[in-house]
C-alpha atoms as a PDB file:
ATOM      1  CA  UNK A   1      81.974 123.181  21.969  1.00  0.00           C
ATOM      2  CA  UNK A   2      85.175 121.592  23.105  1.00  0.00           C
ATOM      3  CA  UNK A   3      83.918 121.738  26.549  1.00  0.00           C
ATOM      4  CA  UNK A   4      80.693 122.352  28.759  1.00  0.00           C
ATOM      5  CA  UNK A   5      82.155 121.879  31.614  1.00  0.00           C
ATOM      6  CA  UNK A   6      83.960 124.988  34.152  1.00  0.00           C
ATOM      7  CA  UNK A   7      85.798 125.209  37.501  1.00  0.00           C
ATOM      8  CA  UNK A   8      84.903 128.191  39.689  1.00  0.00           C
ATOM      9  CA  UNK A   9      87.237 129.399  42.357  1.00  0.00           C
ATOM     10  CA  UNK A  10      85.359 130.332  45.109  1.00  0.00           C
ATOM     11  CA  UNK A  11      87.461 129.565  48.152  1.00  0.00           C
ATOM     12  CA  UNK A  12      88.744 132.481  49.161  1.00  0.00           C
ATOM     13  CA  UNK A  13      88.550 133.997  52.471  1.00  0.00           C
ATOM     14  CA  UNK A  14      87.753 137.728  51.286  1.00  0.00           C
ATOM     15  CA  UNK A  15      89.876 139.199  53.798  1.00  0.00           C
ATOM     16  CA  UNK A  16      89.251 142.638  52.616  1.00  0.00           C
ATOM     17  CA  UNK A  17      85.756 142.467  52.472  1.00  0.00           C
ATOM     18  CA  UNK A  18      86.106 140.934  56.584  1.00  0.00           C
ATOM     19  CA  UNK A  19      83.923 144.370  58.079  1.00  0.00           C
ATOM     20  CA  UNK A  20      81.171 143.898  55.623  1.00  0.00           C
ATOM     21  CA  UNK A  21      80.911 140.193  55.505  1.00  0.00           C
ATOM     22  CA  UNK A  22      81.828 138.816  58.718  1.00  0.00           C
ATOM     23  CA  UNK A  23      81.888 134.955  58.549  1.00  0.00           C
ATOM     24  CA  UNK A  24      80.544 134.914  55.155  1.00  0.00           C
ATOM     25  CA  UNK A  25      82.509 133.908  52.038  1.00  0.00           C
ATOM     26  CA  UNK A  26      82.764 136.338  49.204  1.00  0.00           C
ATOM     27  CA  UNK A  27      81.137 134.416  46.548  1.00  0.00           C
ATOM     28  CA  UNK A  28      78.212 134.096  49.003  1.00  0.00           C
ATOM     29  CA  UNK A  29      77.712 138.021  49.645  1.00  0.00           C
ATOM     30  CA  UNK A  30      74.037 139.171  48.997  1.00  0.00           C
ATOM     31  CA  UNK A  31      73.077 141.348  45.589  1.00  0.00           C
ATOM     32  CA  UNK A  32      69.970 141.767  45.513  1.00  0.00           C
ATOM     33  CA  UNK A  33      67.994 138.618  47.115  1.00  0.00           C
ATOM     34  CA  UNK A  34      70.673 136.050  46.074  1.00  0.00           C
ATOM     35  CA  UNK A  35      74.372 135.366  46.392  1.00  0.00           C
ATOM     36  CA  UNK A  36      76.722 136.930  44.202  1.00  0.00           C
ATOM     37  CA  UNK A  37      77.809 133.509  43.016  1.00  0.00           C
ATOM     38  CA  UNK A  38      74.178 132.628  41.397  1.00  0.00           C
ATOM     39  CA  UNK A  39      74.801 135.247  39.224  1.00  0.00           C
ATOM     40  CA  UNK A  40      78.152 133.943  37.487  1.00  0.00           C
ATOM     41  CA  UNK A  41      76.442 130.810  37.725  1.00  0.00           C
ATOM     42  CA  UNK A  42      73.598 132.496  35.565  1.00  0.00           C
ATOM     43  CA  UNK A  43      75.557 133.164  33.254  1.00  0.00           C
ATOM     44  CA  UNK A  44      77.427 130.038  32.790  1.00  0.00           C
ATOM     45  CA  UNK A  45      73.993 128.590  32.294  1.00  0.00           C
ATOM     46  CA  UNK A  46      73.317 131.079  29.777  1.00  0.00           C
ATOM     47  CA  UNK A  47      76.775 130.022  28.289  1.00  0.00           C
ATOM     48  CA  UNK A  48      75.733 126.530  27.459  1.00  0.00           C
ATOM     49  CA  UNK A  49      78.386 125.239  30.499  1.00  0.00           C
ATOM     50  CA  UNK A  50      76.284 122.243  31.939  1.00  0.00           C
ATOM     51  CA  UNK A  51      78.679 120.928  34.567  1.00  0.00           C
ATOM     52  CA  UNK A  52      80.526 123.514  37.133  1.00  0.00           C
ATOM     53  CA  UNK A  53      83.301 122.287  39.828  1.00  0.00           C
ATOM     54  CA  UNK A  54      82.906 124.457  42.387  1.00  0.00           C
ATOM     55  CA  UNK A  55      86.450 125.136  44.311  1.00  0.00           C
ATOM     56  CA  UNK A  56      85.444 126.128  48.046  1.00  0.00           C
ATOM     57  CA  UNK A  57      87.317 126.752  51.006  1.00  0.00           C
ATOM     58  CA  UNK A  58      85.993 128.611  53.613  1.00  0.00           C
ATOM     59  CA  UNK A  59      83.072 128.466  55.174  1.00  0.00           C
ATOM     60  CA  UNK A  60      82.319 125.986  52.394  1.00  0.00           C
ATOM     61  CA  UNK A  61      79.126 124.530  54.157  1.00  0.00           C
ATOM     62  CA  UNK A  62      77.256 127.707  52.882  1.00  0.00           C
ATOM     63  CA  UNK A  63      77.945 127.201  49.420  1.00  0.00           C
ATOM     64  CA  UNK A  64      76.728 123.775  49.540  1.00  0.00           C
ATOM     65  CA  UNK A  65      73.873 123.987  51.593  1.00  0.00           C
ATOM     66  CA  UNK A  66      72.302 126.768  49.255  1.00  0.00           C
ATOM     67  CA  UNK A  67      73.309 125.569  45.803  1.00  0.00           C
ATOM     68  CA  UNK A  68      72.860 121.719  46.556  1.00  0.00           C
ATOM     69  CA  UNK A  69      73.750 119.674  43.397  1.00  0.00           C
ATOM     70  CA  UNK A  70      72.304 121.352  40.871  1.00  0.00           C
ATOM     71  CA  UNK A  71      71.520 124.688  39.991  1.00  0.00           C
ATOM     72  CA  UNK A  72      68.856 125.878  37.227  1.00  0.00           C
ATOM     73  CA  UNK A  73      70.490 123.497  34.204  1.00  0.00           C
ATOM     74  CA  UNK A  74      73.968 122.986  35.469  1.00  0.00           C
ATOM     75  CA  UNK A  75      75.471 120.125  37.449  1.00  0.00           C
ATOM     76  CA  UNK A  76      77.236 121.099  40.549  1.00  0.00           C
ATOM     77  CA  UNK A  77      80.354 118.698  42.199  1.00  0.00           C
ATOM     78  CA  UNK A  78      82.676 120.620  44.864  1.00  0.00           C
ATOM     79  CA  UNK A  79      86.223 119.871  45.276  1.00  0.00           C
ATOM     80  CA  UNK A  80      86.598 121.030  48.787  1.00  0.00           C
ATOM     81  CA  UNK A  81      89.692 122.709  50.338  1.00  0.00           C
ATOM     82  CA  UNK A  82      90.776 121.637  53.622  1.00  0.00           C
ATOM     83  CA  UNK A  83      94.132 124.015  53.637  1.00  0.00           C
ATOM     84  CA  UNK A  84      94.444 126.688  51.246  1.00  0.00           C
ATOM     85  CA  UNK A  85      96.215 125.569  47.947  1.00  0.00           C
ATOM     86  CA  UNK A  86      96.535 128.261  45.599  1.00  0.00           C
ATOM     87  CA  UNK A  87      94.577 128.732  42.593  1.00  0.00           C
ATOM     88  CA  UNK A  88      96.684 126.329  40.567  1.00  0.00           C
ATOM     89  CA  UNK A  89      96.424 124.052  43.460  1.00  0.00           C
ATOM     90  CA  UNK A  90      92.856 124.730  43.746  1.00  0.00           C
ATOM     91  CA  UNK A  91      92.240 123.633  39.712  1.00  0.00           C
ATOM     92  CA  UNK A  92      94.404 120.682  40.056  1.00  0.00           C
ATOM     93  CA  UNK A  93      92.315 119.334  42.714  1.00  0.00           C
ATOM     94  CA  UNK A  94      89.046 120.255  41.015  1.00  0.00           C
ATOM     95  CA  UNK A  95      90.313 118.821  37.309  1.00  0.00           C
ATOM     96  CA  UNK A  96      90.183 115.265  39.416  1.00  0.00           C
ATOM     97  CA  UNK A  97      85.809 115.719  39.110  1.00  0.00           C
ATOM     98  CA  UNK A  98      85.846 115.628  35.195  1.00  0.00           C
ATOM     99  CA  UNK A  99      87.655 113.598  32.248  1.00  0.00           C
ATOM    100  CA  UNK A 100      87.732 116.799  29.859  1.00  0.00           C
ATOM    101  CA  UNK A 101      91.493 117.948  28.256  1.00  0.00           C
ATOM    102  CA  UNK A 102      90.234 121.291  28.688  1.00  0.00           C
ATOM    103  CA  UNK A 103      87.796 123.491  30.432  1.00  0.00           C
ATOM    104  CA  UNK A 104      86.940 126.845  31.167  1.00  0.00           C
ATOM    105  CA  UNK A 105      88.187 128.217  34.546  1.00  0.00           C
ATOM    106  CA  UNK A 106      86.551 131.404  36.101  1.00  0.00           C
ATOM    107  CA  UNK A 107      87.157 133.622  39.215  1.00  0.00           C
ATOM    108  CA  UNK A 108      84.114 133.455  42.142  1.00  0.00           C
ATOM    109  CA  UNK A 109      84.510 136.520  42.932  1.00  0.00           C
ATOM    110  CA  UNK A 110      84.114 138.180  39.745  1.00  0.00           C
ATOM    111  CA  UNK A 111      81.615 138.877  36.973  1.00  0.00           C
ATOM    112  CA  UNK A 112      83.082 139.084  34.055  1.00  0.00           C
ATOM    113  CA  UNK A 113      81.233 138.522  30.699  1.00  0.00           C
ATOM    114  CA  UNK A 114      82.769 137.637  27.930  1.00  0.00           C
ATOM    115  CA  UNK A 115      80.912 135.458  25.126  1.00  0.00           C
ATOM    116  CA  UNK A 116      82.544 131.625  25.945  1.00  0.00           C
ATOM    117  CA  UNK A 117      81.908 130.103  22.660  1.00  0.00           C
ATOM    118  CA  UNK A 118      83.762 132.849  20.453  1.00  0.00           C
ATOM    119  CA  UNK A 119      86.836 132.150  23.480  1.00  0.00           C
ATOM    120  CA  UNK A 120      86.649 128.563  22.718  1.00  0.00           C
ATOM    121  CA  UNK A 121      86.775 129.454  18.811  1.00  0.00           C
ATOM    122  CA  UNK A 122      89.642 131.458  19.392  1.00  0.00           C
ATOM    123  CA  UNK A 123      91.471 129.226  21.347  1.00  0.00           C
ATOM    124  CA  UNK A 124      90.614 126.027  18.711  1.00  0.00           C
ATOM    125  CA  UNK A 125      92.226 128.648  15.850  1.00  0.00           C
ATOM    126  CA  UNK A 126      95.221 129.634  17.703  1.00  0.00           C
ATOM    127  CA  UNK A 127      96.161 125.967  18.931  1.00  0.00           C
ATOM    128  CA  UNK A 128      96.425 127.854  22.181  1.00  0.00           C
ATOM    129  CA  UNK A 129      97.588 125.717  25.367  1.00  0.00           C
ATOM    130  CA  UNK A 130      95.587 128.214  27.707  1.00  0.00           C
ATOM    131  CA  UNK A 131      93.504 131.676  26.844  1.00  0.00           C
ATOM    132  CA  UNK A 132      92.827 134.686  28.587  1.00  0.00           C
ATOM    133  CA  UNK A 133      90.105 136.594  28.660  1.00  0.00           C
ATOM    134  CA  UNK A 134      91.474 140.130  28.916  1.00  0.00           C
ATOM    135  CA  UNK A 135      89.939 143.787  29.042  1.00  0.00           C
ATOM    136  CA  UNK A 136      90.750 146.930  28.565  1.00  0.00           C
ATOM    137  CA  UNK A 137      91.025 149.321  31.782  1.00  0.00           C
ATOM    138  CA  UNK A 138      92.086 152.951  31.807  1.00  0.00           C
ATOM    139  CA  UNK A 139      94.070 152.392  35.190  1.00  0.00           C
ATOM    140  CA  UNK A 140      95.485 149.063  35.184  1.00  0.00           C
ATOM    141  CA  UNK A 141      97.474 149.576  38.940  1.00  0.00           C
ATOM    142  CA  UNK A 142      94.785 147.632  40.787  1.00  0.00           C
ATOM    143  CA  UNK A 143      95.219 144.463  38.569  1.00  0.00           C
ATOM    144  CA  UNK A 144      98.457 144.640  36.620  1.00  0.00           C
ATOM    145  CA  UNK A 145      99.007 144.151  32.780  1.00  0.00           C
ATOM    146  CA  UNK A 146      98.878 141.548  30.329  1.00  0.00           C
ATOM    147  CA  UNK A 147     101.714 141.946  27.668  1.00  0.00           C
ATOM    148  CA  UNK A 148     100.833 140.287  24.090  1.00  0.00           C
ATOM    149  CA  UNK A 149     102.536 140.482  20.066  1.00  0.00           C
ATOM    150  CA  UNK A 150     100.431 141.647  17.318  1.00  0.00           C
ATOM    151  CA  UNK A 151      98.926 138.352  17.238  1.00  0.00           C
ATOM    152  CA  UNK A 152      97.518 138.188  20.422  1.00  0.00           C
ATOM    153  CA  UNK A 153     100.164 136.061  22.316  1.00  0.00           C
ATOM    154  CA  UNK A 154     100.682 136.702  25.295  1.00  0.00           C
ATOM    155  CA  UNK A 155     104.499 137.385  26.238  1.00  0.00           C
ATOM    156  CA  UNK A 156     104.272 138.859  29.590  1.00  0.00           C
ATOM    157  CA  UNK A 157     102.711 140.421  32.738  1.00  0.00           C
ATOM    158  CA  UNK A 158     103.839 143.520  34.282  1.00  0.00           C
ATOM    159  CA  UNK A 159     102.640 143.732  38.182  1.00  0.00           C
ATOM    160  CA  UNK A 160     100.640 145.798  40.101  1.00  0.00           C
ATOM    161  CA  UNK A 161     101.760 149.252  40.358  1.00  0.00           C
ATOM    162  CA  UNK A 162     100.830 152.950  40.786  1.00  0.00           C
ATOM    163  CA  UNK A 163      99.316 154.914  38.077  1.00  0.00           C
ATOM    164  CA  UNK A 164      99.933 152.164  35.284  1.00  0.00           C
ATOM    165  CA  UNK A 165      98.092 153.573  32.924  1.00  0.00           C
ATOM    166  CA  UNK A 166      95.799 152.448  30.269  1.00  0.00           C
ATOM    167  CA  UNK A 167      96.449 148.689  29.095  1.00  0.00           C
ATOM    168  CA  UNK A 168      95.052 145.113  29.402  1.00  0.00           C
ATOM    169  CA  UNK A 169      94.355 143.385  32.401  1.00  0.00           C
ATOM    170  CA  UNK A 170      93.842 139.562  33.090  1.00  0.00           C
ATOM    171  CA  UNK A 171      90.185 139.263  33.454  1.00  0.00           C
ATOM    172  CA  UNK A 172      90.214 135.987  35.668  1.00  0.00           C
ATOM    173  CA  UNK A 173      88.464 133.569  32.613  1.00  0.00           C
ATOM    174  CA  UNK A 174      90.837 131.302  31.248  1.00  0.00           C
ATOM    175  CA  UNK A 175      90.266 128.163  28.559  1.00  0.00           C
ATOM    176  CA  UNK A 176      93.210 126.103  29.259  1.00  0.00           C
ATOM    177  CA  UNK A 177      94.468 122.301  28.318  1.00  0.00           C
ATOM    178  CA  UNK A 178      94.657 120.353  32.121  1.00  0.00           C
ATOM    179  CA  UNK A 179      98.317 119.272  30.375  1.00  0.00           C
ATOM    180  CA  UNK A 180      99.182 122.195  31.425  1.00  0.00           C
ATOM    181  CA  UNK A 181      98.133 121.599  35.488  1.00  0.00           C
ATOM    182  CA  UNK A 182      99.867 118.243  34.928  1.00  0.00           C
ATOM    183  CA  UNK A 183     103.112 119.514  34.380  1.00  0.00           C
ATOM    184  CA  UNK A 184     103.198 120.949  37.638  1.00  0.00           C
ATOM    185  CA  UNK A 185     104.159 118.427  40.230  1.00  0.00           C
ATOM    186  CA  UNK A 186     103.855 120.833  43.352  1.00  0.00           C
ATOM    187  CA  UNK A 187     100.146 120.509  45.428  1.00  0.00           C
ATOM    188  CA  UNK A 188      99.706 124.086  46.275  1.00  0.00           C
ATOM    189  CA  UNK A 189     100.745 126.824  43.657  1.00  0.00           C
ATOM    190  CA  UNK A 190      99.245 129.929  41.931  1.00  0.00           C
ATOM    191  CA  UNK A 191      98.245 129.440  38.615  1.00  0.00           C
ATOM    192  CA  UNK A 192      99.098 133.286  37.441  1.00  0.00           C
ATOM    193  CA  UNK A 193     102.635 133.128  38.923  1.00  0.00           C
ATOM    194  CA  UNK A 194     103.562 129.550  38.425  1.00  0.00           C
ATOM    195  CA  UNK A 195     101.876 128.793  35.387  1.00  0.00           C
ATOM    196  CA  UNK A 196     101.221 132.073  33.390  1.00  0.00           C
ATOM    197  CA  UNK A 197     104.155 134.546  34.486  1.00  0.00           C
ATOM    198  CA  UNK A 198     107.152 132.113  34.960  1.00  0.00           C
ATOM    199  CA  UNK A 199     106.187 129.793  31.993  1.00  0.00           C
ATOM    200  CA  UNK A 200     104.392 131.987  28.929  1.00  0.00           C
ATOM    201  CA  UNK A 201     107.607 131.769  27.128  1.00  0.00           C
ATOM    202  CA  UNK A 202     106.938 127.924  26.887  1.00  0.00           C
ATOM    203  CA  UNK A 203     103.387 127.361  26.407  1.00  0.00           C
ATOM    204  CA  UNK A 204     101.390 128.951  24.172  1.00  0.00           C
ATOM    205  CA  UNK A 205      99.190 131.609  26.130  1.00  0.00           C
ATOM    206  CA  UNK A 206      96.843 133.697  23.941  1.00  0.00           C
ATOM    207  CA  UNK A 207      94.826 136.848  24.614  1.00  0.00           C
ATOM    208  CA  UNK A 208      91.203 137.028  24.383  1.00  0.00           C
ATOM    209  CA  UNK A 209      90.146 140.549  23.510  1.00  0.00           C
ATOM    210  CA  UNK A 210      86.637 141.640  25.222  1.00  0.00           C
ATOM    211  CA  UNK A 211      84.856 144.858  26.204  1.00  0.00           C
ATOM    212  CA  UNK A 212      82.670 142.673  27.735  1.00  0.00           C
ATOM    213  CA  UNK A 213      81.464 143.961  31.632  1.00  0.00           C
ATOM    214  CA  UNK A 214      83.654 143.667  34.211  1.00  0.00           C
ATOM    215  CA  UNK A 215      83.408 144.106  38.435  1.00  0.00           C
ATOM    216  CA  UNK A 216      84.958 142.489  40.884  1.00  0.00           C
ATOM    217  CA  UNK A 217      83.653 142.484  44.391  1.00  0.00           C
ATOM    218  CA  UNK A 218      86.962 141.931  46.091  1.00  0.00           C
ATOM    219  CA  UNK A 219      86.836 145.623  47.678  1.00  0.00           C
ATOM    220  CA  UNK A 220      83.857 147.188  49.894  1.00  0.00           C
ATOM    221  CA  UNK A 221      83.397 149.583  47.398  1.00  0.00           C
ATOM    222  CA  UNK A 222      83.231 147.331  44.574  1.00  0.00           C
ATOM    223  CA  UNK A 223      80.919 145.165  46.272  1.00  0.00           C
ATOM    224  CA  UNK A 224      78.582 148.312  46.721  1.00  0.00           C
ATOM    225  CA  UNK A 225      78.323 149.210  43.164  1.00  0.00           C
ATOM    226  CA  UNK A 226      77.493 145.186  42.488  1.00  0.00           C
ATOM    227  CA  UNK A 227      74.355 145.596  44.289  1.00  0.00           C
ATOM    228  CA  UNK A 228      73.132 147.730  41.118  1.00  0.00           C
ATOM    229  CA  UNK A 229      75.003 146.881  38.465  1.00  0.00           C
ATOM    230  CA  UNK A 230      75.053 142.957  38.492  1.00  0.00           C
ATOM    231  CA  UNK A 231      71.361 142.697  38.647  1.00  0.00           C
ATOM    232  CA  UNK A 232      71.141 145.287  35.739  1.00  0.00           C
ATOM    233  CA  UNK A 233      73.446 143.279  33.361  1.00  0.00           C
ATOM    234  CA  UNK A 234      71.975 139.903  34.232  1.00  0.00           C
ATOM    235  CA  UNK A 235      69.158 139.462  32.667  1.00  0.00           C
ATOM    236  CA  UNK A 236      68.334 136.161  33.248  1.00  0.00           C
ATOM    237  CA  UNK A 237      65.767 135.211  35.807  1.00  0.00           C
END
């Protein structure tokens, strides 16, 4: 592997999820007798990743003071938010606790997946400056679109919107080259909008095509249906 090494966003303040999670961060909600976030963590383990920045923000004593340093085989730093900064703010700060050109960067809030070593293989073949992972969804209006050629490049994103229809959606797993988070001289910035949207025409963003399983717990609903399906496609104990 190119790298074994992954930043997870887990800073966010889960304002939707506010009623069922008071004073809890989302990546911290319950399924099942542990936090949602051991769960991506399982599977980064799983993965082969050895070494995980975690990005926290709120309420970021709770993360810490249940995962420690190290969790099952992987090493754990945090790169700790003391204003919000964005998610592209949020990796730049957390590409300062590794020396790697590029790394895996994943969503806390999400389970998603998709098998990390064919990504990197894909990414190594298409001399891609940053992949997505992306999946198929019949309704797309919750997420938005990725756009890609015949070859997988991605060319666009078309935004949220009612009744979108069936089409890809960014799946919140990228492999990209920390080049890329370089070239951006601002502190605080989103990494979809910044990066991906406004700049796909000049770096080389590829598609990743999974069917791999998919929820995220940003909704109360959503984080209902985690409480049986996470634990059902995690199978490691």
């Amino acid at each position: 592997m190119i790298t074994n090494e992954a930043i997870v966003l887990a800073g966010g303040l889960g304002t939707r999820l506010a009623e069922v999670l008071p004073e809890t961060p989302k990546c911290m909600a319950l399924i099942g007798e542990k936090p949602f976030l051991a769960y991506v963590l399982d599977y980064l383990a799983a993965s082969g990743i050895s070494k995980v920045i975690l990005s926290v923000g709120y309420r970021n004593d709770q993360v810490i003071s249940y995962f420690v340093q190290t969790y099952k085989s992987i090493e754990l730093v945090y790169a700790i938010e003391t204003e919000p900064l964005g998610t592209g703010g949020a990796v730049k700060s957390a590409l300062e606790y590794t020396n790697l050109d590029e790394i895996f960067v994943l969503n806390g809030d999400t389970y998603f997946a998709p098998d990390l070593m064919e990504m990197e293989q894909k990414h190594i073949e298409n001399s891609a400056d940053v992949t997505i992972a992306v999946k198929q969804f019949e309704d797309t209006s919750r997420y938005g679109r990725v756009v890609t050629n015949t070859s997988g490049r991605i060319t666009g994103f078309k935004e949220k919107q009612p009744e979108a229809g069936n089409g890809w959606i960014n799946g919140g797993i990228y492999l990209l080259k920390r080049s890329i988070i370089d070239s951006i001289n601002e502190q605080k910035f989103s990494l979809e909008n910044e990066v991906f949207r406004k700049q796909c025409a000049s770096f080389r963003l590829q598609a990743f095509y999974t069917d791999a399983f998919f929820l995220d717990i940003g909704v109360p609903t959503d984080l209902e249906k985690a409480q049986t399906l996470i634990p059902a496609q995690n199978k490691v104990k």
